[in-house]
Protein backbone atom coordinates (compact mmCIF):
# COMPACT_ATOMS: atom_id res chain seq x y z
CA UNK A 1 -64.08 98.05 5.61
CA UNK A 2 -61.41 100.46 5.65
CA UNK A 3 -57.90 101.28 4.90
CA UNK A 4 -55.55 101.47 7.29
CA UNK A 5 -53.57 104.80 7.58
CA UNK A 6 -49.77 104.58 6.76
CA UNK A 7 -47.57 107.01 6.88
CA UNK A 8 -44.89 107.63 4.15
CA UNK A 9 -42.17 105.04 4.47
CA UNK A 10 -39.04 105.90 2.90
CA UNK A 11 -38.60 106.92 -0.62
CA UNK A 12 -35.98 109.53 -0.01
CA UNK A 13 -33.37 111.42 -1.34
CA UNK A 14 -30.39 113.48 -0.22
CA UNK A 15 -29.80 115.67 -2.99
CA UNK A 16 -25.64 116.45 -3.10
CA UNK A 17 -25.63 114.21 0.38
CA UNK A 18 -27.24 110.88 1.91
CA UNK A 19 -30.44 109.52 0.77
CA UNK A 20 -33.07 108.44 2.88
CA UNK A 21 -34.78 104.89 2.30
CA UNK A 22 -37.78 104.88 0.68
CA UNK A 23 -41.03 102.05 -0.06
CA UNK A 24 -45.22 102.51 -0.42
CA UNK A 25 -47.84 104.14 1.63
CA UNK A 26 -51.17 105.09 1.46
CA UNK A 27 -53.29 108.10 2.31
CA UNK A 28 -50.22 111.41 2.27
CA UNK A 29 -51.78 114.27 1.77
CA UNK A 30 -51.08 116.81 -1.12
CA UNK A 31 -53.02 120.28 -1.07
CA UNK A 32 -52.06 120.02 -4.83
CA UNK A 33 -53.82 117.01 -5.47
CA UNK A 34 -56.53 118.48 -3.90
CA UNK A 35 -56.71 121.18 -6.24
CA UNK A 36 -57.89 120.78 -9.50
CA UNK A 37 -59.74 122.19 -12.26
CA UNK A 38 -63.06 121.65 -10.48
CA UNK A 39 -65.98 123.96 -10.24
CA UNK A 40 -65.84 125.85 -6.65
CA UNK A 41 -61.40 125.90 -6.12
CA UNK A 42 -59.56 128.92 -8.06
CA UNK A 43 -56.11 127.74 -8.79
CA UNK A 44 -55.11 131.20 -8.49
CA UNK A 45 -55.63 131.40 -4.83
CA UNK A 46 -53.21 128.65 -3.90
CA UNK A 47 -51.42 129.07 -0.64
CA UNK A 48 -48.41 126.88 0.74
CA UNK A 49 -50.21 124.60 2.82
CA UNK A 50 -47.63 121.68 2.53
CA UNK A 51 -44.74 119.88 0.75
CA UNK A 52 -44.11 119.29 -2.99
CA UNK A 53 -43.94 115.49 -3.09
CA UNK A 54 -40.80 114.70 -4.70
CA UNK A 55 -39.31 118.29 -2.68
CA UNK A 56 -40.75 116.23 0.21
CA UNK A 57 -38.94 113.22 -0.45
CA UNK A 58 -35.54 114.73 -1.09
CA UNK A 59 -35.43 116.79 1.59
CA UNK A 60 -36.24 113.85 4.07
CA UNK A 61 -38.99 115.79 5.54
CA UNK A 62 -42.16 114.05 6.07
CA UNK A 63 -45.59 115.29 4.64
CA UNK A 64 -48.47 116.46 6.75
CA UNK A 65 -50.51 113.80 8.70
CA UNK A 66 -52.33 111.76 6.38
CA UNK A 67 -55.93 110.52 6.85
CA UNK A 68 -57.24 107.99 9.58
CA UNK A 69 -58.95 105.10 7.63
CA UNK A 70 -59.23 102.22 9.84
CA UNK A 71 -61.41 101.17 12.81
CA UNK A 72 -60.53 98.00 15.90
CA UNK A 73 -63.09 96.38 14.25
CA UNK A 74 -61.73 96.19 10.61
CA UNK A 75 -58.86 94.05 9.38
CA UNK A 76 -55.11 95.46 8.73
CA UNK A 77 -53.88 96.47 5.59
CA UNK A 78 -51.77 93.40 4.53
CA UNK A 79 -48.40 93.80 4.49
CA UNK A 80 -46.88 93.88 0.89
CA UNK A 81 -44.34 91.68 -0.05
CA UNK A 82 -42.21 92.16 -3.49
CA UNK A 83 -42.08 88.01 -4.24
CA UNK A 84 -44.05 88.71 -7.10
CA UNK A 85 -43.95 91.74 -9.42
CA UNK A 86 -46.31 94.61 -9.73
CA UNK A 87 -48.32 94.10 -12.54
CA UNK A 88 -49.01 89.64 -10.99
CA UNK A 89 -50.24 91.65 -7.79
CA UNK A 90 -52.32 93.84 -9.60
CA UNK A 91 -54.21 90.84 -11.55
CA UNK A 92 -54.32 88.88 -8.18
CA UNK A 93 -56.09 91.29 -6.39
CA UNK A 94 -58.79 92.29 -9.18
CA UNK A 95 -59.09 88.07 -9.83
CA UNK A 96 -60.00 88.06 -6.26
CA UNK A 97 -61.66 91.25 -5.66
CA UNK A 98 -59.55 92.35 -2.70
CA UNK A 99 -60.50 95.49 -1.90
CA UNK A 100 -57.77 96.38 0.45
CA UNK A 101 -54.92 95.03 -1.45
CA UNK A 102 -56.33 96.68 -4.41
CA UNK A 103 -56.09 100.23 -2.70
CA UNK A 104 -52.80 99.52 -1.53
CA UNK A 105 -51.70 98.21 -4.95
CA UNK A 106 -53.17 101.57 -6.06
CA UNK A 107 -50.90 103.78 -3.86
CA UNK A 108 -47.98 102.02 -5.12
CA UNK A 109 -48.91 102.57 -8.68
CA UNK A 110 -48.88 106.57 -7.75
CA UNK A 111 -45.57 106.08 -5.73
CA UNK A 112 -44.21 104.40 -9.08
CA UNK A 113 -44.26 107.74 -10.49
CA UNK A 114 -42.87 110.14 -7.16
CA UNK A 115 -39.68 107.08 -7.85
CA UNK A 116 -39.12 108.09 -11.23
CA UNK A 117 -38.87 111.81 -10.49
CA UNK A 118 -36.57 110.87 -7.71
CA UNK A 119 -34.22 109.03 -10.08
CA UNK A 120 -34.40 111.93 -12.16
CA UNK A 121 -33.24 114.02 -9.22
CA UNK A 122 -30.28 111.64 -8.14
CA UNK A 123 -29.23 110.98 -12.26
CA UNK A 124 -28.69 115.03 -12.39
CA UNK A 125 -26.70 114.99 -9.45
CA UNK A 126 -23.79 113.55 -11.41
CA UNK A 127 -20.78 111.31 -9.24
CA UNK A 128 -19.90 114.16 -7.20
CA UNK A 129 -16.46 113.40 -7.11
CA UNK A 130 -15.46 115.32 -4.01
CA UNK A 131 -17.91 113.11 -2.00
CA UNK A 132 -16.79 110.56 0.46
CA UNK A 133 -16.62 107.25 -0.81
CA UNK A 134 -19.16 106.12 2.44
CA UNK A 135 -21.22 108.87 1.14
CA UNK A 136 -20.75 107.52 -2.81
CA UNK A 137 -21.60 104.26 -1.78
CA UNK A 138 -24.59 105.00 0.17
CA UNK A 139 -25.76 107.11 -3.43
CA UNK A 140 -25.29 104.08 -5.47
CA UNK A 141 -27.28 102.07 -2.97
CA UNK A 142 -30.27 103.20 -2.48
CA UNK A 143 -30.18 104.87 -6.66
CA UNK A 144 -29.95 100.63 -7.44
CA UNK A 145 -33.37 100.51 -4.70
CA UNK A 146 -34.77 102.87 -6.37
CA UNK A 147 -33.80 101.25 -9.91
CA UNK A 148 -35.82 97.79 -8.70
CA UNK A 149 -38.66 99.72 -7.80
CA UNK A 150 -39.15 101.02 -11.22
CA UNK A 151 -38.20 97.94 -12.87
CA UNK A 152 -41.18 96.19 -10.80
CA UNK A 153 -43.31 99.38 -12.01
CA UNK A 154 -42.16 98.91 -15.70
CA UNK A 155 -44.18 95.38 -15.71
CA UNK A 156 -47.70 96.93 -15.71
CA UNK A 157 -48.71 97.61 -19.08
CA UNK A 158 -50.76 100.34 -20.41
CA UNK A 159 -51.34 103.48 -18.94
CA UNK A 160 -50.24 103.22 -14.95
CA UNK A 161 -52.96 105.77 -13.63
CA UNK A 162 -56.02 103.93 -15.87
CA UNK A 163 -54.48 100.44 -13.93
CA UNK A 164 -54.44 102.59 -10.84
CA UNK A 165 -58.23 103.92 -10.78
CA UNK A 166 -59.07 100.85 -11.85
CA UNK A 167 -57.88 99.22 -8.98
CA UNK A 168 -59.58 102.26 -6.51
CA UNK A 169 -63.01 101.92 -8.22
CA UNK A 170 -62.65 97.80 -7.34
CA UNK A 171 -61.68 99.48 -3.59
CA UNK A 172 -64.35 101.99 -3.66
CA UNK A 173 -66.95 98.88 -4.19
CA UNK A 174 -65.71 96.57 -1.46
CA UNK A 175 -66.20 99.59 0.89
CA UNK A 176 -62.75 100.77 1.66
CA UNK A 177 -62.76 104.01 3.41
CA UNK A 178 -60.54 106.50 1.93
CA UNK A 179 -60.74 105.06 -1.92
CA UNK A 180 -63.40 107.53 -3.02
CA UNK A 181 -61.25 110.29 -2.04
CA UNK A 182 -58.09 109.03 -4.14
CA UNK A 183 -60.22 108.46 -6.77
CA UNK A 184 -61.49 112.21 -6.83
CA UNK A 185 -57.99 113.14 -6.36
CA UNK A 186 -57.11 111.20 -9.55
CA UNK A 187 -59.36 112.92 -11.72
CA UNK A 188 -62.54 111.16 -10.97
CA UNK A 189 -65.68 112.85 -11.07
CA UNK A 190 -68.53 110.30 -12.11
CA UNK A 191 -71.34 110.08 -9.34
CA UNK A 192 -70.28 106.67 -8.06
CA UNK A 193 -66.54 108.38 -6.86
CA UNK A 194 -68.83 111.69 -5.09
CA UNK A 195 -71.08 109.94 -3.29
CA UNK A 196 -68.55 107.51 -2.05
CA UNK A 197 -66.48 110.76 -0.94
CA UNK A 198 -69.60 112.14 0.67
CA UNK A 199 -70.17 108.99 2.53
CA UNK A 200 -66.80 108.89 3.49
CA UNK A 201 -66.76 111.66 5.07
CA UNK A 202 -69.72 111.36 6.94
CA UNK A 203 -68.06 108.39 8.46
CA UNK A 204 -65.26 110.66 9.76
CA UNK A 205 -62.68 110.39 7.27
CA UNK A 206 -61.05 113.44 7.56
CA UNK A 207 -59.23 113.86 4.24
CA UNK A 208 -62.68 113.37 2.69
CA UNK A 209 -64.23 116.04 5.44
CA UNK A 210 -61.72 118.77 4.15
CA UNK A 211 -62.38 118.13 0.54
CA UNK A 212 -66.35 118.32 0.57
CA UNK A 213 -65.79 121.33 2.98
CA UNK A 214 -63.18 123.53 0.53
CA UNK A 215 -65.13 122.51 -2.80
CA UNK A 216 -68.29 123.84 -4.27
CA UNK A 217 -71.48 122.50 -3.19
CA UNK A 218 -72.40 121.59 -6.70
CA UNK A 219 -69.80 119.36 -6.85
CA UNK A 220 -70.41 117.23 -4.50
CA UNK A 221 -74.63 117.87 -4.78
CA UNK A 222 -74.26 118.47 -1.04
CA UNK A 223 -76.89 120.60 0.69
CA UNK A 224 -75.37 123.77 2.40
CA UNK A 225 -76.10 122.24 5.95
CA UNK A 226 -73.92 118.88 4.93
CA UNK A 227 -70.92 121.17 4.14
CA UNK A 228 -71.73 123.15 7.33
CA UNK A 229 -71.74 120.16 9.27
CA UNK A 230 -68.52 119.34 7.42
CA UNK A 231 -66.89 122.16 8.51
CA UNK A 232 -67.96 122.31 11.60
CA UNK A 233 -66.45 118.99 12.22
CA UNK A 234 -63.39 120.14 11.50
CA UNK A 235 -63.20 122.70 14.04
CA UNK A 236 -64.22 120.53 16.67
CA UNK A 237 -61.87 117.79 16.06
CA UNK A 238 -59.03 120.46 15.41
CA UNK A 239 -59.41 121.64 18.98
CA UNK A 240 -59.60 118.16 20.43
CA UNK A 241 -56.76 117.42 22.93
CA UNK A 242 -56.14 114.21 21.51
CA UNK A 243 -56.49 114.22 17.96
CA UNK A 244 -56.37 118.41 17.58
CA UNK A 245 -52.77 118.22 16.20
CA UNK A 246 -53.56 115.67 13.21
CA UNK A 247 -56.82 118.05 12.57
CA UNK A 248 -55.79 121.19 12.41
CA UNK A 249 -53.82 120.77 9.00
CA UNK A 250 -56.48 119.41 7.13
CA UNK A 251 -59.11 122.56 8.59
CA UNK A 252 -55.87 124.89 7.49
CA UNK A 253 -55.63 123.46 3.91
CA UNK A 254 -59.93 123.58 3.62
CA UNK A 255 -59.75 127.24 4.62
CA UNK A 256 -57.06 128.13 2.35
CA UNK A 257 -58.27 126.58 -0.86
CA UNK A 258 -62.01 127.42 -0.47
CA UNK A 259 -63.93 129.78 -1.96
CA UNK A 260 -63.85 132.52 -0.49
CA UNK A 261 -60.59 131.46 1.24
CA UNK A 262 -60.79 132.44 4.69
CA UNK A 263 -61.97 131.04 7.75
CA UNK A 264 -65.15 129.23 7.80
CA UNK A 265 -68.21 131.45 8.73
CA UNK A 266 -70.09 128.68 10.73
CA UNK A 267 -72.32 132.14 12.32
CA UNK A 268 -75.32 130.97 11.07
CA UNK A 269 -75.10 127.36 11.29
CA UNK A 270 -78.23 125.73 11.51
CA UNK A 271 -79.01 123.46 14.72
CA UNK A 272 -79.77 120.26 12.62
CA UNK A 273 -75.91 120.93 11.08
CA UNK A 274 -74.51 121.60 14.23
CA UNK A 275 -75.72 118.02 15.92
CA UNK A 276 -74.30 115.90 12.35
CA UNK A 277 -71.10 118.05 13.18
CA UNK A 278 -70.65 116.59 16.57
CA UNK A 279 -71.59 113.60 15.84
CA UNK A 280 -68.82 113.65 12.53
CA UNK A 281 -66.54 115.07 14.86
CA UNK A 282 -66.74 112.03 17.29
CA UNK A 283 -65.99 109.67 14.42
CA UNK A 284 -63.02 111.60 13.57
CA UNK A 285 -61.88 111.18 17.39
CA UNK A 286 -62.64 107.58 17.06
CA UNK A 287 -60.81 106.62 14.01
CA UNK A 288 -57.56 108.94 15.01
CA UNK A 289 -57.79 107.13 18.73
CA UNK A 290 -57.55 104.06 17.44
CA UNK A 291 -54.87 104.50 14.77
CA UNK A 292 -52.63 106.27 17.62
CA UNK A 293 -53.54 103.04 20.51
């Protein structure tokens, strides 16, 4: 099973202008998730490789390409639908151990928290009384969307990111690609979350691919020919004519925030390596083809 890819629908802000719209997704990238306190990525050697979140979402601009997690053969990502609030979605989904729901319930529990910065944005913005009144009213719009959303966050109680991994670790088990990895990128680090981020990316998830191939081997217990392969996968698929363009930023990011961080050195890649990277490198063509048909 996997999760489809989404790309961010609108939470966005125009700060001293328009605001954009704004609502869930799952899968954005964030080279600052990514990097952590981990053994094998220096914090010190951060480069820009993409958009603050919440400087993302006032700006309007749109984050890097986020993962590919869904094949033909695997059912959609049900739609969500605000009927009920948060916290009654979040208890239906763990009653009934949907594992699909449960990841996307999880991405909206981390968007609950990009919406409150927003608000915090917009609130020190003031009235702006030389604005237009179109441009007022617009404001006041989507600051009173933005005001349901956190109300409908406000009803899960207890601590929103325990709720949240919860919910990924229920994903993780019903075999939704693309869980593991926002499990890691939550703080996770128990041997269930790793080897579900390993297997992941062996399966072509890309987002997983890039993390296994920046990060220590330790980490991960990964051999130095899986992380070779890895890489190498990368490389391929980031020189693909079809699915190249949503590659390349997720080999850019690996390069920058390894260790050492410079291009990989696949020189003395072993031939056993080189054959899993081909073969990773056409699942990562497969999953991307079929999200874009």
């Amino acid at each position: 099973m996997a999760l489809k890819n989404r790309h961010l629908i609108p939470i966005v802000v125009a700060v001293g202008g328009l605001i954009g719209t704004g609502a869930w997704t799952l899968g954005k990238i964030s080279p600052p998730d990514w990097v952590s306190n981990s053994p094998g990525i220096d914090p010190m050697r951060k480069k820009s490789a993409g958009p603050d979140d919440v400087k993302a979402a006032a700006s309007g601009l749109e984050p890097p390409p986020a993962s590919a997690n869904t094949s033909a053969s695997q059912p959609a990502l049900p739609q969500i639908t605000h009927a009920e609030n948060l916290n009654d979605r979040v208890a239906r989904a763990l009653a009934m151990k949907d594992g699909l729901t449960a990841a996307s319930l999880a991405e909206e529990l981390k968007e609950c928290e990009l919406n409150l910065k927003i608000m915090e944005v917009e609130g020190s913005q003031g009235a702006q009384a030389n604005a237009e009144p179109a441009i007022l009213a617009v404001r006041m719009e989507r600051l009173h969307a933005y005001q349901r959303i956190n109300a409908s966050c406000q009803t899960v109680p207890g601590d929103p990111k325990q709720t949240r991994l919860h919910l990924l670790q229920l994903a993780v088990q019903q075999g939704v690609v693309g869980a593991a990895i926002e499990r890691f990128e939550a703080g996770a680090r128990e041997p269930f979350t790793l080897a579900h981020v390993v297997s992941d990316a062996s399966s072509g998830d890309v987002r997983a691919l890039a993390t296994i191939a920046m990060y220590d081997m330790k980490v991960f217990s990964i051999s130095r020919d899986e992380q070779d392969a890895a890489r190498y996968a990368l490389k391929l698929a980031s020189t693909d004519p079809a699915v190249g363009v949503k590659v390349v930023n997720y080999l850019k990011i690996a390069e920058s925030y390894a260790v050492p961080n410079s291009e990989f050195d696949l020189s003395k890649i072993s031939s056993a390596a080189r054959m899993d990277g081909v073969q990773i490198a056409g699942k990562i063509r497969d999953r991307l083809g079929k999200e874009a048909s």
